[in-house]
Protein backbone atom coordinates (compact mmCIF):
# COMPACT_ATOMS: atom_id res chain seq x y z
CA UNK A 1 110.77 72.31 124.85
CA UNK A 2 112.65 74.09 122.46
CA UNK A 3 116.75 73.33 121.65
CA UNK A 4 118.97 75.61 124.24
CA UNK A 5 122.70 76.19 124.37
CA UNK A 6 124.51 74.84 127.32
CA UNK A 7 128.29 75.02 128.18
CA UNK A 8 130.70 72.12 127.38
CA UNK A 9 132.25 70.67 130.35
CA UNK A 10 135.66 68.77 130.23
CA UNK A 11 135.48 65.36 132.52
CA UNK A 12 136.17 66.53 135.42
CA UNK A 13 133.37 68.92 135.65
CA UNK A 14 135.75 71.89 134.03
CA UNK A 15 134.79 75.01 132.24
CA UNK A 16 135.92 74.59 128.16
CA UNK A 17 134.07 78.15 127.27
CA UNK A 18 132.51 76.30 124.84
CA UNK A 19 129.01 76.41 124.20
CA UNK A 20 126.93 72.98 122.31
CA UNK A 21 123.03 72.63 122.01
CA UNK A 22 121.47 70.34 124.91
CA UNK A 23 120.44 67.78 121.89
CA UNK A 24 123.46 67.50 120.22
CA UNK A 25 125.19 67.23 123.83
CA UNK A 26 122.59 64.43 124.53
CA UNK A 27 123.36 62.83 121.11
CA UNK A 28 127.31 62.70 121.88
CA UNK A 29 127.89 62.40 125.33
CA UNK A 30 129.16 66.11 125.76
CA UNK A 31 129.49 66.85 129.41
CA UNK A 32 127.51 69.86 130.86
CA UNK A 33 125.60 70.80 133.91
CA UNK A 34 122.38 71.01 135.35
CA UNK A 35 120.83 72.05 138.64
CA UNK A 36 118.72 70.03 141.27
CA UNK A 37 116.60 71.97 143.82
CA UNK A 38 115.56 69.37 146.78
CA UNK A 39 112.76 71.34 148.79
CA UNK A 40 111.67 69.80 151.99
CA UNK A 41 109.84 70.74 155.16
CA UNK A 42 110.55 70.95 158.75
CA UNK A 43 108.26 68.17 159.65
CA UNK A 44 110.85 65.94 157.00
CA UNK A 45 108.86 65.64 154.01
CA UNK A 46 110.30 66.24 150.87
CA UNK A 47 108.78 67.97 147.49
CA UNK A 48 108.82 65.47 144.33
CA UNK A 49 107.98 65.91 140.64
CA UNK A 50 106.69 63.42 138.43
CA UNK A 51 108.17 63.66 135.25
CA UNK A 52 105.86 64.73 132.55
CA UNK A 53 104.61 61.98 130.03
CA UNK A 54 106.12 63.73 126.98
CA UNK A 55 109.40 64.13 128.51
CA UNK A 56 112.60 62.23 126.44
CA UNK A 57 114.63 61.09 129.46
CA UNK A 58 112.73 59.20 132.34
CA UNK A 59 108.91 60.16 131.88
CA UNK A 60 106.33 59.27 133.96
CA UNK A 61 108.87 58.90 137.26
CA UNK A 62 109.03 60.35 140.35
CA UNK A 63 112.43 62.85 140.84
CA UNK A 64 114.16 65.59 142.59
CA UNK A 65 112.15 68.90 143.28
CA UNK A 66 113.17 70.83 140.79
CA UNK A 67 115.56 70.30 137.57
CA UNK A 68 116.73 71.95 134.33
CA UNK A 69 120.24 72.31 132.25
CA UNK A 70 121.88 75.51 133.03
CA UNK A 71 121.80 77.66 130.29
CA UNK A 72 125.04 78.64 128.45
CA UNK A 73 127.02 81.02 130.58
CA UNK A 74 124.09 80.99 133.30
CA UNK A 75 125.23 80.89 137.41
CA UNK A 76 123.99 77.16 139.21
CA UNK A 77 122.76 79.83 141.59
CA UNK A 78 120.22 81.63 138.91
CA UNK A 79 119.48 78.33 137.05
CA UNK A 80 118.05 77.07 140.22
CA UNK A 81 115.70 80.25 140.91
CA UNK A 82 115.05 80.02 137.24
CA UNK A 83 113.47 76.09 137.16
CA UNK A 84 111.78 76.86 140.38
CA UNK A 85 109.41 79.62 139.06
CA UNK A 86 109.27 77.97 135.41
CA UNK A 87 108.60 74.56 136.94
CA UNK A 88 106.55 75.24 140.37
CA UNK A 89 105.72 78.84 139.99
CA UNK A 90 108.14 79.23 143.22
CA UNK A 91 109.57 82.41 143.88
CA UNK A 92 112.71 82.35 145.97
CA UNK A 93 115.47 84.41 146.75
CA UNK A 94 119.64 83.36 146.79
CA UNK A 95 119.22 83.28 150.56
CA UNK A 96 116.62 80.44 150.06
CA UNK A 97 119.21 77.99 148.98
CA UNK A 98 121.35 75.97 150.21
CA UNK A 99 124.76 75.04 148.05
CA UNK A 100 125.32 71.27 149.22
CA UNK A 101 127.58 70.14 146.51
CA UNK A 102 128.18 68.81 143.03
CA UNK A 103 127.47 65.39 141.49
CA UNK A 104 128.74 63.24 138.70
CA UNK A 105 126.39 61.64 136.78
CA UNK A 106 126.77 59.36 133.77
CA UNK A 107 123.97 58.15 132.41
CA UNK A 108 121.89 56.90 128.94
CA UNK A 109 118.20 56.27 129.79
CA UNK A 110 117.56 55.40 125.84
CA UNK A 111 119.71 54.35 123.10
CA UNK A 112 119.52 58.11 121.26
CA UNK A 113 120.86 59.76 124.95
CA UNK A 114 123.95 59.92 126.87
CA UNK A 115 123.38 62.31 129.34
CA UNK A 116 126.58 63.25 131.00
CA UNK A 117 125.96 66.14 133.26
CA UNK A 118 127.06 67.83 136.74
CA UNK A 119 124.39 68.48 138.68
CA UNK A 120 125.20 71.35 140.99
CA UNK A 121 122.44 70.73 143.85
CA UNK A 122 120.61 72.97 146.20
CA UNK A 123 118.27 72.71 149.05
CA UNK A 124 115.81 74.69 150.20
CA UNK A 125 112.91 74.56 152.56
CA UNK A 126 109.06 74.56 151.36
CA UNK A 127 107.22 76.31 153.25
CA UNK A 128 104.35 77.02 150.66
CA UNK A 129 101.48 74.60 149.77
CA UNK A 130 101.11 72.49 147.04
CA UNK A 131 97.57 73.53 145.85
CA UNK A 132 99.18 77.01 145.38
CA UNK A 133 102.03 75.52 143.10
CA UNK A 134 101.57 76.13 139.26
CA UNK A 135 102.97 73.51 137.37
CA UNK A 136 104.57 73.90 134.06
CA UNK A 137 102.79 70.59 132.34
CA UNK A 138 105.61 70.28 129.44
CA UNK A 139 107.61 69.46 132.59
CA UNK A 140 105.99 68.36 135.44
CA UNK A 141 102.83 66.42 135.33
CA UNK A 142 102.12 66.29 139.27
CA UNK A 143 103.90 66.72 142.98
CA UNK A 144 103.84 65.13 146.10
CA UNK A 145 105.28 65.69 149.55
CA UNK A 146 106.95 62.78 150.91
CA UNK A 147 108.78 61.47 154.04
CA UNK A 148 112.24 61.42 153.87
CA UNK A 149 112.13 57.59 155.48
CA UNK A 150 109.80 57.03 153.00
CA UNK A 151 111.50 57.47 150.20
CA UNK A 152 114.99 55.96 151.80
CA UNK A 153 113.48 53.12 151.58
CA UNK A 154 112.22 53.08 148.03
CA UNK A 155 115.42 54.33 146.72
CA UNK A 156 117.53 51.77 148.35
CA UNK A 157 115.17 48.74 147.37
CA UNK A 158 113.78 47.23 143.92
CA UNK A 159 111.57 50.53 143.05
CA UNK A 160 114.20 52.74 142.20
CA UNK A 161 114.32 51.68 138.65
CA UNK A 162 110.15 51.23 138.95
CA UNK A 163 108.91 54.56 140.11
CA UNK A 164 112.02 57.25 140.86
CA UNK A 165 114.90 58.30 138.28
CA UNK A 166 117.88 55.94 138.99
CA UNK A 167 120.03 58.66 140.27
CA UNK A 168 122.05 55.79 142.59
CA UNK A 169 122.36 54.79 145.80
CA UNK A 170 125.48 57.42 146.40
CA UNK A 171 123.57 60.51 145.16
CA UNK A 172 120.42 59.39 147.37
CA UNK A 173 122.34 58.74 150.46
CA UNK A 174 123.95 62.30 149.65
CA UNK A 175 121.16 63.92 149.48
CA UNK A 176 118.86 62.67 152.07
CA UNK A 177 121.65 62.94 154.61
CA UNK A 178 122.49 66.63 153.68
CA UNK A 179 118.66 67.28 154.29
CA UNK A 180 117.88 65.22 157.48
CA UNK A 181 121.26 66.94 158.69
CA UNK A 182 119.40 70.68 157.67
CA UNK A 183 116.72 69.35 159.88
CA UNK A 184 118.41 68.97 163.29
């Protein structure tokens, strides 16, 4: 994927109106944002991507639905719609989506990348099928629906490091409690 400019962030998850490219924010431990689109259904499965093989940070592991860096001076809101049709071929709409919060991450999965982002996170219910999904490949290399029990269980044992991107424990129980709350 080609270089993109993303906003600088100060540590608390502030605006600086400064703008840095995604590499050179990976390279120095710049904080920025991204978004993170959990889809599920209302039988309690949820949507994962496998990361594609080429991909710098975490390839080859299972994640969130959808995921991308919002672009400099782009709305969470439009950055979501945007990685959902680049990365699923998913069209939705603002009402779609669900605001649930923001989280802090702080991570460096290799020795070249300190990723330091906010990830402003949605949710959203699938209600399409996943033979009609058209994956961008330099992103996602396949998708599976799984239960939400299911993958509780993975997250909080020995194969979070093993098969899923080591988001934590906190952002996991956050999420899968924001989504089995959607559900009742």
């Amino acid at each position: 994927m080609a270089d993109e400019w993303i906003d600088v962030l100060d540590q608390k998850g502030n605006p600086t109106h400064k703008k840095i490219l995604k590499s050179e924010a990976h390279k120095l431990g710049v904080f920025h944002q991204s978004v993170h689109l959990w889809l599920y259904t209302s039988t309690g499965n949820l949507l994962l991507q496998k990361r594609a093989p080429a991909k710098d940070t975490y390839p080859g592991l299972w994640d969130v639905s959808v995921a991308g860096h919002i672009s400099y001076q782009e709305a969470p809101m439009k950055a979501a719609l945007r990685e959902s049709r680049e990365e699923l071929g998913i069209m939705l709409q603002e009402s779609n989506l669900s605001f649930i919060g923001t989280f802090k991450s702080m991570m460096s999965p290799s020795d070249n990348i300190i990723d330091n982002e906010f990830h402003r996170i949605y949710i959203s219910e699938f209600l399409g099928k996943i033979s009609e999904l058209q994956l961008q490949k330099e992103e996602v290399s396949q998708v599976k629906l799984i239960p939400i029990k299911t993958l509780y269980a993975h997250v909080m044992s020995e194969h979070i490091s093993k098969e899923y991107v080591p988001h934590g424990t906190t952002y996991y129980n956050f999420i899968l409690k924001e989504i089995t709350n959607k559900l009742k």
